[in-house]
N, C-alpha and C. Protein backbone atom coordinates (compact mmCIF):
# COMPACT_ATOMS: atom_id res chain seq x y z
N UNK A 1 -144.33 239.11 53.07
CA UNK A 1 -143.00 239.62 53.31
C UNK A 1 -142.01 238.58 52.85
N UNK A 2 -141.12 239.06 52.15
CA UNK A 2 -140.37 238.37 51.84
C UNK A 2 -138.53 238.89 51.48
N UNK A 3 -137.89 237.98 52.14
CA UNK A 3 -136.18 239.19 52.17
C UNK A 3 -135.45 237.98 51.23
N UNK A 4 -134.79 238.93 50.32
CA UNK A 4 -134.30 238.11 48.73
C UNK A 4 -132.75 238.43 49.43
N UNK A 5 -132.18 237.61 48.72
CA UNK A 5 -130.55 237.69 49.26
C UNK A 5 -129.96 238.88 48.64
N UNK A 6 -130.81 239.75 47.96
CA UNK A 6 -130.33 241.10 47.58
C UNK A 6 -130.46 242.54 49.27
N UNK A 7 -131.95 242.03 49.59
CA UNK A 7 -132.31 243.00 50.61
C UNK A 7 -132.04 242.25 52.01
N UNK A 8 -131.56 240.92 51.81
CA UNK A 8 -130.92 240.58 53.39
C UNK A 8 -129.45 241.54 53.39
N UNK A 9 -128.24 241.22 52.09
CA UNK A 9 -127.21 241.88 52.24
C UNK A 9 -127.21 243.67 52.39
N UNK A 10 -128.10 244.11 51.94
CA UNK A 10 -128.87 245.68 52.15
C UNK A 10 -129.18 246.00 53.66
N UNK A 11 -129.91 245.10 54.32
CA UNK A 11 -130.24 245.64 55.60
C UNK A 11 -129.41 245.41 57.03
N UNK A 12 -128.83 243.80 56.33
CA UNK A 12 -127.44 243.36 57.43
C UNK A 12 -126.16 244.32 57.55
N UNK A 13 -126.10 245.08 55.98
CA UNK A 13 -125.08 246.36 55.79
C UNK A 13 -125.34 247.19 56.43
N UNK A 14 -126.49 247.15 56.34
CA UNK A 14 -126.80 248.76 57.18
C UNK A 14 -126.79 248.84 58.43
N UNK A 15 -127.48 247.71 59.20
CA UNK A 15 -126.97 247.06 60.42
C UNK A 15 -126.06 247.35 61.13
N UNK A 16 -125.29 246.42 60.23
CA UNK A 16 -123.93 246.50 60.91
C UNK A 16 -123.32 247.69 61.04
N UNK A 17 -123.38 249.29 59.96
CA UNK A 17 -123.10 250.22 60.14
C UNK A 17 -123.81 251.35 61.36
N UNK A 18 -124.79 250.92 62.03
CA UNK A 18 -125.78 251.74 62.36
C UNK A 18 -125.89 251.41 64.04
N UNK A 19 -125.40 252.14 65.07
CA UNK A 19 -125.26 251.76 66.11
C UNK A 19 -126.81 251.31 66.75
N UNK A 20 -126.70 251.34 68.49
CA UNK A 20 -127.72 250.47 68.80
C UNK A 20 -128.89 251.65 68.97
N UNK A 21 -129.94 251.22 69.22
CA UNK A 21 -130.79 250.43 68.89
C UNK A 21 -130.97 250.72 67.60
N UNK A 22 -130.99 251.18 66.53
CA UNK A 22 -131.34 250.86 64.89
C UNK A 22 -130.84 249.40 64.62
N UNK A 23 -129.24 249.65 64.69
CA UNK A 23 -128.80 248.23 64.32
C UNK A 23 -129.86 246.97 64.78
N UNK A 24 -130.44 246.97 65.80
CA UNK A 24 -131.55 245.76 66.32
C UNK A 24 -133.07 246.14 65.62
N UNK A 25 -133.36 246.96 65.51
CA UNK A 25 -134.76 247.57 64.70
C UNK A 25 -134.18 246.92 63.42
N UNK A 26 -133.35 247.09 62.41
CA UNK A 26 -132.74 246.82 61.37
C UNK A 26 -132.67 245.50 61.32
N UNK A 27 -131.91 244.57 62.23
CA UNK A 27 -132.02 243.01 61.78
C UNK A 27 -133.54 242.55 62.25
N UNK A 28 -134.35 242.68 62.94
CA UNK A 28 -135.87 242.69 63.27
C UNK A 28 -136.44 242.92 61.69
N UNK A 29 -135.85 243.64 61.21
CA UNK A 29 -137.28 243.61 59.78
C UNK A 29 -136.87 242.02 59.42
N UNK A 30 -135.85 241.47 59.60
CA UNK A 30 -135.69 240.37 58.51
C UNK A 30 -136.28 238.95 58.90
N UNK A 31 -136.94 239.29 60.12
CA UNK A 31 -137.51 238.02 60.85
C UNK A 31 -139.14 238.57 60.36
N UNK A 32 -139.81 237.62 59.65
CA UNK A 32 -141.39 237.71 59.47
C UNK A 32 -142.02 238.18 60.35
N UNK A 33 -141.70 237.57 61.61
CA UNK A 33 -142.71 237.87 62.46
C UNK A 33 -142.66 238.78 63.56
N UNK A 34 -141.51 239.45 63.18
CA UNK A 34 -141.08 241.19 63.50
C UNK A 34 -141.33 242.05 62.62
N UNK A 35 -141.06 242.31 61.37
CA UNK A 35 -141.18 243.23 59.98
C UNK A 35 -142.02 244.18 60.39
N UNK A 36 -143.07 244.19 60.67
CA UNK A 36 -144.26 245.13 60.39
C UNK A 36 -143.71 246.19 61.60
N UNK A 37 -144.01 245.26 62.85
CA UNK A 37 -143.55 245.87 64.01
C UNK A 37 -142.26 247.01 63.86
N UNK A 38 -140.86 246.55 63.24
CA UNK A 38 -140.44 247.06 62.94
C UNK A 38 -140.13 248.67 61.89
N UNK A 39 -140.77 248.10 61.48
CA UNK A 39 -141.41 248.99 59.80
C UNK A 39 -142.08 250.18 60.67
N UNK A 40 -142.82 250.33 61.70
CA UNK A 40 -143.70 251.12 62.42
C UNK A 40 -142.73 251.98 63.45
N UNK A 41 -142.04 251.12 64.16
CA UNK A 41 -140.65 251.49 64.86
C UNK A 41 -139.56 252.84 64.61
N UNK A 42 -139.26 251.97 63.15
CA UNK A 42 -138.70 253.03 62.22
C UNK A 42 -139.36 254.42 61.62
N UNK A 43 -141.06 254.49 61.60
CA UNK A 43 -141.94 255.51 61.00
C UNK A 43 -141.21 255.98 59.71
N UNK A 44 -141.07 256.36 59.58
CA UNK A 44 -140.85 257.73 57.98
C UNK A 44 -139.63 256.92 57.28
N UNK A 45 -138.40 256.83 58.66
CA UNK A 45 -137.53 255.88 57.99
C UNK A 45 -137.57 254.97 57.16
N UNK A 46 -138.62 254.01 57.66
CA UNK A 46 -139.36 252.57 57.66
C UNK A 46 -139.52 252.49 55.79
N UNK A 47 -140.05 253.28 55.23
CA UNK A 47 -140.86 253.40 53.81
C UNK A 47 -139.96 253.09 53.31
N UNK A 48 -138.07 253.30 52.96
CA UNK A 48 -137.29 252.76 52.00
C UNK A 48 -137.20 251.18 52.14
N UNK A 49 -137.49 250.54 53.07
CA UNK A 49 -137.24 249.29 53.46
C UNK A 49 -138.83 248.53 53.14
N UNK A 50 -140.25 248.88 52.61
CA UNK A 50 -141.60 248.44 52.56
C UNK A 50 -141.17 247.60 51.35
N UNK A 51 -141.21 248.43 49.91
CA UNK A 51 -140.95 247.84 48.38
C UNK A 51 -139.80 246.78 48.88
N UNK A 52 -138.55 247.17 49.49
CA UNK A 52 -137.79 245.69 49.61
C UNK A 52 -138.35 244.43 49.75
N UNK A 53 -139.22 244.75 50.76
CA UNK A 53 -139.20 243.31 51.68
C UNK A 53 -140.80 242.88 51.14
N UNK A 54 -141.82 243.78 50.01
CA UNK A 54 -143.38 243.56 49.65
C UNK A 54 -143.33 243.72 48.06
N UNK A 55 -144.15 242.79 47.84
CA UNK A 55 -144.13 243.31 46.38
C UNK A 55 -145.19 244.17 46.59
N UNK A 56 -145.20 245.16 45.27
CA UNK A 56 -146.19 246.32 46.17
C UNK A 56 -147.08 246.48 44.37
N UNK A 57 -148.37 247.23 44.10
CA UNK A 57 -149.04 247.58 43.70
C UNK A 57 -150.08 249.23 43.72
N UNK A 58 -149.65 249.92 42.76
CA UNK A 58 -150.57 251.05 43.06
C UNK A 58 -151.13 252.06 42.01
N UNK A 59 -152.10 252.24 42.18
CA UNK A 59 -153.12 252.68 40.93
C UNK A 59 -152.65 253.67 40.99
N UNK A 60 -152.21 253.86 39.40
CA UNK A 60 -151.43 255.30 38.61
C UNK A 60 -152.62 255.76 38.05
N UNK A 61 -153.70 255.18 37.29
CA UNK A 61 -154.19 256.06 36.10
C UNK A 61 -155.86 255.59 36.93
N UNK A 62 -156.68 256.27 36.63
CA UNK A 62 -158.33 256.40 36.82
C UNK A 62 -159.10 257.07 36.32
N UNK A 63 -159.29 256.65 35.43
CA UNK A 63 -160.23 257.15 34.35
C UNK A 63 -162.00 256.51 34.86
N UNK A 64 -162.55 257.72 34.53
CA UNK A 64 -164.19 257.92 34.79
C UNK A 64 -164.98 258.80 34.12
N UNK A 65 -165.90 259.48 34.99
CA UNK A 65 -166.86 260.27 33.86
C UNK A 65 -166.47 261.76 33.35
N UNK A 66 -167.14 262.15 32.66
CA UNK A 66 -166.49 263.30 32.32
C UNK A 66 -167.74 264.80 32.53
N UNK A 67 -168.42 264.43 33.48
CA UNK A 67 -169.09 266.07 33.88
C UNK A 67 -169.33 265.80 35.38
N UNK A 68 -169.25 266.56 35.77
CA UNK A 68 -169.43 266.64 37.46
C UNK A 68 -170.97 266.16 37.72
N UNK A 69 -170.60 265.76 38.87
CA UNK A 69 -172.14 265.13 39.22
C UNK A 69 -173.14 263.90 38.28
N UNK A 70 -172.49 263.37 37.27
CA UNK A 70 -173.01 262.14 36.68
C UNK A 70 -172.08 261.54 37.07
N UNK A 71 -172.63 260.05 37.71
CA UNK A 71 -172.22 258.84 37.77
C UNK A 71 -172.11 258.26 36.44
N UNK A 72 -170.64 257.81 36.75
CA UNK A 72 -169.89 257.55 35.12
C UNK A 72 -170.60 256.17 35.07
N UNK A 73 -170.55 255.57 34.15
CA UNK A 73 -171.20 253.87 33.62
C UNK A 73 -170.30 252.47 33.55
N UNK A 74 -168.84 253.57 33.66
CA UNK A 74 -167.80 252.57 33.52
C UNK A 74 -166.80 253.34 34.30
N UNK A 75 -165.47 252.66 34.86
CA UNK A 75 -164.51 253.17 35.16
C UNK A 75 -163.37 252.18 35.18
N UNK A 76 -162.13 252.52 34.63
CA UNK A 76 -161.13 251.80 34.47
C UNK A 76 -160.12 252.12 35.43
N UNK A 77 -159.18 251.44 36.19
CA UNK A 77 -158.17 251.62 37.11
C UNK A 77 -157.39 250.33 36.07
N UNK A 78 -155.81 251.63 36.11
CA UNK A 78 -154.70 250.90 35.66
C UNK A 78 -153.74 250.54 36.65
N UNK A 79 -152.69 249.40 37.03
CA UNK A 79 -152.34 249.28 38.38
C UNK A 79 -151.09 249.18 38.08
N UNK A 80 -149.87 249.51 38.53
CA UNK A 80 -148.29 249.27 38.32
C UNK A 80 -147.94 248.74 39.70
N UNK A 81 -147.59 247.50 39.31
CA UNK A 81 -147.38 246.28 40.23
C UNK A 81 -145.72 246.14 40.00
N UNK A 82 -145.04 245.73 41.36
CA UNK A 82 -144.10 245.64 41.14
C UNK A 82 -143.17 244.55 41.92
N UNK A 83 -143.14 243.44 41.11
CA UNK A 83 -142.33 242.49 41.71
C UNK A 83 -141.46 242.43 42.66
N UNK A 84 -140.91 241.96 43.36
CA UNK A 84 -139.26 241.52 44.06
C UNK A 84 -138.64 240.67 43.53
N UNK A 85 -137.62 240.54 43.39
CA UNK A 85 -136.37 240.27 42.55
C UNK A 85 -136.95 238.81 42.61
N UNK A 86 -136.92 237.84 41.56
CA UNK A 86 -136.46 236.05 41.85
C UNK A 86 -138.09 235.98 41.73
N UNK A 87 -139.16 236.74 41.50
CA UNK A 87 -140.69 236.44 41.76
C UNK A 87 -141.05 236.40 39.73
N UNK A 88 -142.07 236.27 40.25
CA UNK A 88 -142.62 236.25 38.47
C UNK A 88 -144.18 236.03 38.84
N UNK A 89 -144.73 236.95 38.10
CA UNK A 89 -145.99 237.33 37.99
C UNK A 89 -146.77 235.65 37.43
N UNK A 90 -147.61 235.25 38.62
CA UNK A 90 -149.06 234.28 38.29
C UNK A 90 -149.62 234.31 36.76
N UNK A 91 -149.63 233.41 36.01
CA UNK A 91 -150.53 232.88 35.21
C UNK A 91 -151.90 232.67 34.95
């Protein structure tokens, strides 16, 4: 977890607009060792605020065999990974 000075000013906004208890669920994501808790709190809400605060990853393409019931020999998974702002992909 991690809050970039893009998604601290995003969630402190919203905060501050959003009476109680959200407004306190809302500054809670920005402490580590609340986030998740929070994130769960919120349920359905919660999901616009995950990609902010995670860099996230998820298999778009899966390619395998091509007749039912044979076990393919190979299979490829393509993954679209997606940074947070100020990060840069490992070497």
């Amino acid at each position: 977890m991690h809050v970039t000075p893009v998604a601290r000013r995003f969630i402190e906004t919203m905060a501050a607009a959003s009476p109680f208890p959200t407004n306190t669920i809302l500054r809670g994501l920005l402490d580590p060792r609340l986030t998740e808790r929070m994130l769960d709190l919120l349920r359905s809400k919660g999901r616009v605020f995950d990609p902010v605060l995670h860099t996230t990853v998820n298999a778009t393409i899966v390619r395998g065999g091509e007749k039912i019931n044979v076990i393919p020999s190979e299979v490829t998974v393509e993954l679209d990974g997606r940074l947070l702002l100020g990060y840069t992909p490992p070497i």
